[in-house]
Protein backbone atom coordinates (compact mmCIF):
# COMPACT_ATOMS: atom_id res chain seq x y z
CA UNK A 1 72.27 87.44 77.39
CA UNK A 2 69.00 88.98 78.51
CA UNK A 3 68.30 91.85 80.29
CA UNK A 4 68.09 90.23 83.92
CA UNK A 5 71.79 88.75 83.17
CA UNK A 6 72.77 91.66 82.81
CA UNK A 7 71.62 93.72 85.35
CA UNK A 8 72.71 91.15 87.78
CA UNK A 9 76.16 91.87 86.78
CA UNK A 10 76.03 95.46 86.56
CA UNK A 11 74.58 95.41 90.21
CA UNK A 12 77.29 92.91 91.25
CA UNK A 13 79.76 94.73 89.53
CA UNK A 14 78.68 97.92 91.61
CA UNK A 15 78.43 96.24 94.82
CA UNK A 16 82.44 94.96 94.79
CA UNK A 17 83.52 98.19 94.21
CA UNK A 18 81.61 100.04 97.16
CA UNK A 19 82.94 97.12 98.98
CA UNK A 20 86.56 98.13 98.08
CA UNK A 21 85.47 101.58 98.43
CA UNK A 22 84.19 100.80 102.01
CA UNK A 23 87.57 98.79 102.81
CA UNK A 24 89.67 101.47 102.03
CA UNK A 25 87.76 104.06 103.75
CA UNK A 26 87.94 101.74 106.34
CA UNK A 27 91.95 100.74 106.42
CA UNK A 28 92.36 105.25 106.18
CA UNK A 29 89.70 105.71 109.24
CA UNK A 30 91.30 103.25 111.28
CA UNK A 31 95.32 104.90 110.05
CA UNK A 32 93.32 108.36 111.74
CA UNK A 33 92.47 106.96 115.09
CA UNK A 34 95.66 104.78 115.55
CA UNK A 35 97.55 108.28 114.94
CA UNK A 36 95.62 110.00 117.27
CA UNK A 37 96.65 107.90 119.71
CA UNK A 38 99.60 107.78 119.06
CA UNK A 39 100.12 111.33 118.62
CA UNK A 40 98.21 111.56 122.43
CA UNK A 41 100.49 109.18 123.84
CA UNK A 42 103.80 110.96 122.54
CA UNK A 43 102.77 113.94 124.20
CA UNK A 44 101.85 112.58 127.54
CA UNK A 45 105.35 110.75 127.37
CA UNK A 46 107.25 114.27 126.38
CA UNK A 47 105.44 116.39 129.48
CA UNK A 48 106.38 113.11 131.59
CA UNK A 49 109.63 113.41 130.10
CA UNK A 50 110.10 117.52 130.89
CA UNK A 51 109.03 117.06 134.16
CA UNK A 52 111.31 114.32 136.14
């Protein structure tokens, strides 16, 4: 194999892991905002809740 072969699979090697690097940062950002909400909309439902 010569040196271009195997650069080419070095740099694809590297590029499918920052892909499942980016994926899984991606799957944990998306965990953060679908807590805040929820986490928002529990509260609004407990003060609606204490109040009637």
């Amino acid at each position: 194999m010569d040196i271009v072969g195997k650069n080419k699979k070095v740099i694809e090697e590297y590029i499918r892991k920052q892909l499942q690097k980016n994926i899984a940062k991606d799957q944990i950002s998306i965990k953060e905002y679908i807590d805040l909400f929820e986490k928002e909309q529990k509260e609004k439902n407990k003060k609606r809740i204490g109040t009637t």
